[in-house]
Structures are given as structure tokens and as C-alpha cells.
N, C-alpha and C. Protein backbone atom coordinates (compact mmCIF):
# COMPACT_ATOMS: atom_id res chain seq x y z
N UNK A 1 181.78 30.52 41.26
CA UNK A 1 180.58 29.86 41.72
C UNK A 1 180.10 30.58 42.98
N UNK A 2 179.00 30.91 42.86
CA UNK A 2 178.16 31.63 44.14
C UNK A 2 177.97 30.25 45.29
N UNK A 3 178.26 30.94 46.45
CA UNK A 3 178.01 30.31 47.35
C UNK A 3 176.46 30.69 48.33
N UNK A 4 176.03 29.23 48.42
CA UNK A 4 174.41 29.49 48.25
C UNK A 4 173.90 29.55 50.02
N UNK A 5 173.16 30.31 49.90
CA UNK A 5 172.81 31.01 51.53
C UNK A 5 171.12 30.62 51.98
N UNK A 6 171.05 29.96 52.65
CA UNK A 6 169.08 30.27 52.72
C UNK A 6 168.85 30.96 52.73
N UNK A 7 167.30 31.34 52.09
CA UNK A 7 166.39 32.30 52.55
C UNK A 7 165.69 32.26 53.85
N UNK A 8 165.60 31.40 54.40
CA UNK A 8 165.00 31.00 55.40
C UNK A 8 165.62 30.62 56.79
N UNK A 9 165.09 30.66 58.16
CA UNK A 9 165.89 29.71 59.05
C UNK A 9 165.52 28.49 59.47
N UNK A 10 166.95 27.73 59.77
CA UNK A 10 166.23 26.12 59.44
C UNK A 10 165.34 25.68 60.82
N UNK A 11 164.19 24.61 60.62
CA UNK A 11 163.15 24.61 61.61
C UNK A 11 163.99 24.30 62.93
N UNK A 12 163.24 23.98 63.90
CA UNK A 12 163.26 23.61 65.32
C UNK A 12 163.55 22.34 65.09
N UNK A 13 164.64 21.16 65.62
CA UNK A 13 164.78 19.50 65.76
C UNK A 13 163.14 19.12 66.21
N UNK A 14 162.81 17.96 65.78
CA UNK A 14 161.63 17.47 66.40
C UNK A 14 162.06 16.50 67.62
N UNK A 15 161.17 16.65 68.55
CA UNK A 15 161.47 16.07 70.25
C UNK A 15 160.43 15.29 70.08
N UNK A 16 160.82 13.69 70.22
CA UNK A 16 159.62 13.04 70.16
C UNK A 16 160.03 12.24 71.44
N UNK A 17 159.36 11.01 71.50
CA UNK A 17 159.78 9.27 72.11
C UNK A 17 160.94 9.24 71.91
N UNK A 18 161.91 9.23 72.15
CA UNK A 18 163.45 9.32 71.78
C UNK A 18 163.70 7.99 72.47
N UNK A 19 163.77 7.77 74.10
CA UNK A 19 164.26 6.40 74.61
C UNK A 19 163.11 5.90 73.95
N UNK A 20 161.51 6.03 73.88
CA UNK A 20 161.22 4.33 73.22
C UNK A 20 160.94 4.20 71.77
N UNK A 21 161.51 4.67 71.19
CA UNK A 21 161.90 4.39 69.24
C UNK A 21 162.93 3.73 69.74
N UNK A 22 164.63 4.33 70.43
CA UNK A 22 165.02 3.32 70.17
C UNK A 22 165.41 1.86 71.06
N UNK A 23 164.22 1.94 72.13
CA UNK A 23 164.53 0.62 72.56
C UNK A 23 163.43 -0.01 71.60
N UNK A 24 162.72 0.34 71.39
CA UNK A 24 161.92 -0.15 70.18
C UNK A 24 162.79 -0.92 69.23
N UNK A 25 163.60 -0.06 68.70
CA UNK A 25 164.87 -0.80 67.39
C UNK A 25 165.52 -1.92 67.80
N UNK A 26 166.20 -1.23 69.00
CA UNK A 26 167.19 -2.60 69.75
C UNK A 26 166.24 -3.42 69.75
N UNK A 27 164.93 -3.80 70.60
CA UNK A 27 164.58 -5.08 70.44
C UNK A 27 163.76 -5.76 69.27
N UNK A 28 163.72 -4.67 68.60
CA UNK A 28 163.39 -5.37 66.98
C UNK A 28 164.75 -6.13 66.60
N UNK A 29 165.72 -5.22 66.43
CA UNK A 29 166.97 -6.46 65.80
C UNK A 29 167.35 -7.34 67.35
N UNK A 30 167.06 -7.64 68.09
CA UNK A 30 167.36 -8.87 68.94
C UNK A 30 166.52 -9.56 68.59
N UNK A 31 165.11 -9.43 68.43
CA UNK A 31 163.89 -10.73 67.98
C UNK A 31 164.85 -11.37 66.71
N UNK A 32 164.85 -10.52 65.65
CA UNK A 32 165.36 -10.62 64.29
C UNK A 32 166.65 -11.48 64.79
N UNK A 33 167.27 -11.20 65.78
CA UNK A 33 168.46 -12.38 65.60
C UNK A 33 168.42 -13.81 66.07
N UNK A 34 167.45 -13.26 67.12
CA UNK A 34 166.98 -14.68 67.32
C UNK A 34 166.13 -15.64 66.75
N UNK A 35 165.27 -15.19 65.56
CA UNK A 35 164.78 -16.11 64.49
C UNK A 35 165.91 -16.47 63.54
N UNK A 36 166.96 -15.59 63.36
CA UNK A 36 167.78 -16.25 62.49
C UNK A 36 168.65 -17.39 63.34
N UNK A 37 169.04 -17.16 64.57
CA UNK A 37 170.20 -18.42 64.59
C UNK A 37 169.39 -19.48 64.95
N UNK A 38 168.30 -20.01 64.49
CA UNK A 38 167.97 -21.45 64.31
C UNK A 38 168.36 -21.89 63.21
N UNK A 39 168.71 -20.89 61.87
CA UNK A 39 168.91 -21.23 60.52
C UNK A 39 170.57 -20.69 60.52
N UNK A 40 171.01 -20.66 61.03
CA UNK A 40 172.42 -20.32 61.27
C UNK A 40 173.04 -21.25 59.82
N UNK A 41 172.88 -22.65 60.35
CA UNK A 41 173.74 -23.53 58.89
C UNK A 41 173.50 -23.31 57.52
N UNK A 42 171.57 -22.85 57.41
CA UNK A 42 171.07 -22.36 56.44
C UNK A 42 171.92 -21.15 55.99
N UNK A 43 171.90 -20.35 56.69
CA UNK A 43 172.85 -18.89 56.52
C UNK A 43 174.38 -19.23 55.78
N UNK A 44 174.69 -19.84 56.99
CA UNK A 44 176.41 -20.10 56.50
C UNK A 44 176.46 -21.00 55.38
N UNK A 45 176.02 -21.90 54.71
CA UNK A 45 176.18 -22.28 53.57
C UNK A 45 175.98 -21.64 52.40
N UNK A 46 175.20 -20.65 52.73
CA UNK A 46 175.18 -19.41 51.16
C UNK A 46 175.77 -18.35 51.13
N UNK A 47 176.88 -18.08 52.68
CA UNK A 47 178.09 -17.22 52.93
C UNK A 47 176.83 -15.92 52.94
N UNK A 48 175.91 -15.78 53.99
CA UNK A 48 175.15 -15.06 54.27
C UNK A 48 174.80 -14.90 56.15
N UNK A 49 175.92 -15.54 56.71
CA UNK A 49 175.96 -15.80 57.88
C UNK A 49 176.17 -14.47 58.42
N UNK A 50 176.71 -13.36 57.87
CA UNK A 50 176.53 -11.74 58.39
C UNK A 50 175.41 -11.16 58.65
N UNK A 51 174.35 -11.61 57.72
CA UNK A 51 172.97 -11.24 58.10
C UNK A 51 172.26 -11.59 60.12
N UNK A 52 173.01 -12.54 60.68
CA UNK A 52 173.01 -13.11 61.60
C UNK A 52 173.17 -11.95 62.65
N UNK A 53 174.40 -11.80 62.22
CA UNK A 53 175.96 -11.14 63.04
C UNK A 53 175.38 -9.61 63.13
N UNK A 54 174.29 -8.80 61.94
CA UNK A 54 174.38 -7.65 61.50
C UNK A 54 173.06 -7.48 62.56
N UNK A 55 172.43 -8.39 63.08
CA UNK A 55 171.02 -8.47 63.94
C UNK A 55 171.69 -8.02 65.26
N UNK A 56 172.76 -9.16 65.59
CA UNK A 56 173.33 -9.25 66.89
C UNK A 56 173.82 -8.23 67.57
N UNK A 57 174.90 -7.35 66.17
CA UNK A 57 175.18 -5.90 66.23
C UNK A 57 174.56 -5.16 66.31
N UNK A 58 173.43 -4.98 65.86
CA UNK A 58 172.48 -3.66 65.89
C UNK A 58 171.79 -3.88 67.39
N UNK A 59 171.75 -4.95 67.82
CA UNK A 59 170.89 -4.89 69.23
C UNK A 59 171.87 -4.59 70.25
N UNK A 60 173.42 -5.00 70.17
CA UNK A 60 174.42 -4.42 70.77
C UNK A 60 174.15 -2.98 70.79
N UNK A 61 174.08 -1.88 69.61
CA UNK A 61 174.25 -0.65 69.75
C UNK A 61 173.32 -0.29 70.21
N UNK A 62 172.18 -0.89 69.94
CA UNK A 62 171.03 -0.29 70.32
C UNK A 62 170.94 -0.22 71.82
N UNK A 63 171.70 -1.56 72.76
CA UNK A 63 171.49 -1.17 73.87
C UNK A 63 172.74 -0.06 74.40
N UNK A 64 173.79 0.64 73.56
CA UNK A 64 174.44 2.09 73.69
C UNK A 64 173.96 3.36 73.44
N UNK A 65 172.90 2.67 72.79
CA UNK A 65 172.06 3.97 72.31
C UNK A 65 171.19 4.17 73.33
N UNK A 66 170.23 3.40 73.80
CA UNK A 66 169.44 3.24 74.90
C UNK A 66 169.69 3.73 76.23
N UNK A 67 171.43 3.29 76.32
CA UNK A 67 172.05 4.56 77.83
C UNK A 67 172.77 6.00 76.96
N UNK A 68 172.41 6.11 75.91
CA UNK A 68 172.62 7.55 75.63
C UNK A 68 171.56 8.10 75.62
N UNK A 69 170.92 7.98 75.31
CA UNK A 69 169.27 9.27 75.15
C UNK A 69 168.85 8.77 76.15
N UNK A 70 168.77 7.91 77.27
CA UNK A 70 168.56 8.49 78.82
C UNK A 70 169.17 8.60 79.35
N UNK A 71 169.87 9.07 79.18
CA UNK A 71 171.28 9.90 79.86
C UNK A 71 171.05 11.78 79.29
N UNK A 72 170.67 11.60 78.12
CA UNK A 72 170.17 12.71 76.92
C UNK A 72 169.30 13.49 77.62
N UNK A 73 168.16 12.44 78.02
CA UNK A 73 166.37 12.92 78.31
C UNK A 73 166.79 13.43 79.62
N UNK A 74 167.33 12.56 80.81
CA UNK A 74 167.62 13.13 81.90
C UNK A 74 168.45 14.15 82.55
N UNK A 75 169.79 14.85 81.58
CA UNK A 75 170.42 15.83 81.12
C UNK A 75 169.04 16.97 80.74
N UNK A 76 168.39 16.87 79.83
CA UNK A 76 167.53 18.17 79.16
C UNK A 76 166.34 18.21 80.30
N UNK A 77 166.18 17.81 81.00
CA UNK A 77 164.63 17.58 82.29
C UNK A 77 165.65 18.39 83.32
N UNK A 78 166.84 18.03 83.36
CA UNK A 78 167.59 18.55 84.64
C UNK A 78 167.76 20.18 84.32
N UNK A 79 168.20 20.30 83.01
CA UNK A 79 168.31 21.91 82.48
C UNK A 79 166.93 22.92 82.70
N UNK A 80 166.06 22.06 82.10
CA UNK A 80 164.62 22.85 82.17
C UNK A 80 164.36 22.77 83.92
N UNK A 81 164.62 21.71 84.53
CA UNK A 81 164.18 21.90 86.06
C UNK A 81 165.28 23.50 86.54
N UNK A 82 166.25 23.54 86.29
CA UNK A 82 167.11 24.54 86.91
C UNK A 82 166.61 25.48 86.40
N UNK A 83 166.89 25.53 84.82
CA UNK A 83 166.13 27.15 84.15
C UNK A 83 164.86 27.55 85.03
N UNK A 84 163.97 26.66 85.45
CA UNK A 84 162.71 27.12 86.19
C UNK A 84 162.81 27.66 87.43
N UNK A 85 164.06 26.73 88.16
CA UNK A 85 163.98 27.84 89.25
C UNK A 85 164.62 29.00 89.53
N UNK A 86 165.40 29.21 88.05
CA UNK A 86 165.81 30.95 88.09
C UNK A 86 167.18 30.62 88.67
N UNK A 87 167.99 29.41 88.61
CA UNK A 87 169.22 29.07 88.92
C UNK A 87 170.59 29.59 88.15
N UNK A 88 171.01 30.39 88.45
CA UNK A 88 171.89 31.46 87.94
C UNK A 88 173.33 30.98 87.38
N UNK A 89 173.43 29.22 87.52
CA UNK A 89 174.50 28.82 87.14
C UNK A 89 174.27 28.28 85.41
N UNK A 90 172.82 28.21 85.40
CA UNK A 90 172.51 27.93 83.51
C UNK A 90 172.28 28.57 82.56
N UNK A 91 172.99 28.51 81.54
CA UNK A 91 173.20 28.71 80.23
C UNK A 91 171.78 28.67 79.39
N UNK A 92 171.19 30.37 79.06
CA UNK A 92 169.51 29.74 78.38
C UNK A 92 169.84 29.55 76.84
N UNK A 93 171.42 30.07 76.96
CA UNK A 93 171.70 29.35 75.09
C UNK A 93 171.98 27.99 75.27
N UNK A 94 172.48 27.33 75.90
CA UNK A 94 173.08 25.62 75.68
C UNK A 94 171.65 24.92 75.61
């Protein structure tokens, strides 16, 4: 079996809104959990009470995600500030 190679090289990552997509998410699944636990008993009687739990979690990560990509954004602003001033301790491959 041939092992298959591009023809091509793969594009550039796209750099968008990064912190606000996902504080965007996180507080989409926190609203989302908080309309569900009024129906909490509703939930748990059809053993669907994870749907609850799966809101609660995602707004958990989301706020880990939220101190990672600004931590991310403010890391890549600090690189480009040094690269600019011709600072001889940065890496123009990293």
C-alpha cells in the first residue's frame, strides 16, 4: 500500500475571536443549565438528569478554556511585541 503524500501545503490556522467564541460557549451552556434545574424532577424521573449535569460541565470547562486562550492571546501579542523590537532572545520559528 502506497503511502499517500499531499500535493499541496496545508493552509495557515484561522485567527479569529478566540477569547469571545469561547466565553460565548461557556455562557451559553450556563444559561442552558440554568433553565434546566427548575425541571430538575422533570429530568430525573426519565433518568435524563445528565442532560443537567452535561450544561453544568461544559460551563465549568468553558470557564478553563476562557483562562487558556487569554493566557494564549496574551502569550502571541507578547511574541509579536518582542519580534518588533528586534529582541534577540525570540524564536521567528515558534
Amino acid at each position: 500500500m502506497a503511502k499517500w503524500t499531499p500535493k499541496h501545503e496545508a493552509p495557515e490556522p484561522l485567527e479569529g475571536p478566540v477569547v469571545a467564541t469561547i466565553t460565548g460557549g461557556t455562557i451559553l451552556w450556563f444559561a442552558l443549565f440554568l433553565v434546566q434545574v427548575p425541571f430538575y424532577g422533570w429530568f430525573d424521573d426519565r433518568d435524563l438528569a445528565w442532560w443537567v449535569w452535561t450544561c453544568l460541565a461544559g460551563a465549568g470547562l468553558g470557564l478553563i478554556g476562557i483562562w487558556y486562550v487569554r493566557k494564549r492571546d496574551a502569550a502571541i501579542k507578547r511574541h509579536a511585541a518582542a519580534g518588533a523590537a528586534g529582541d534577540p532572545g525570540t524564536r521567528p520559528d515558534a
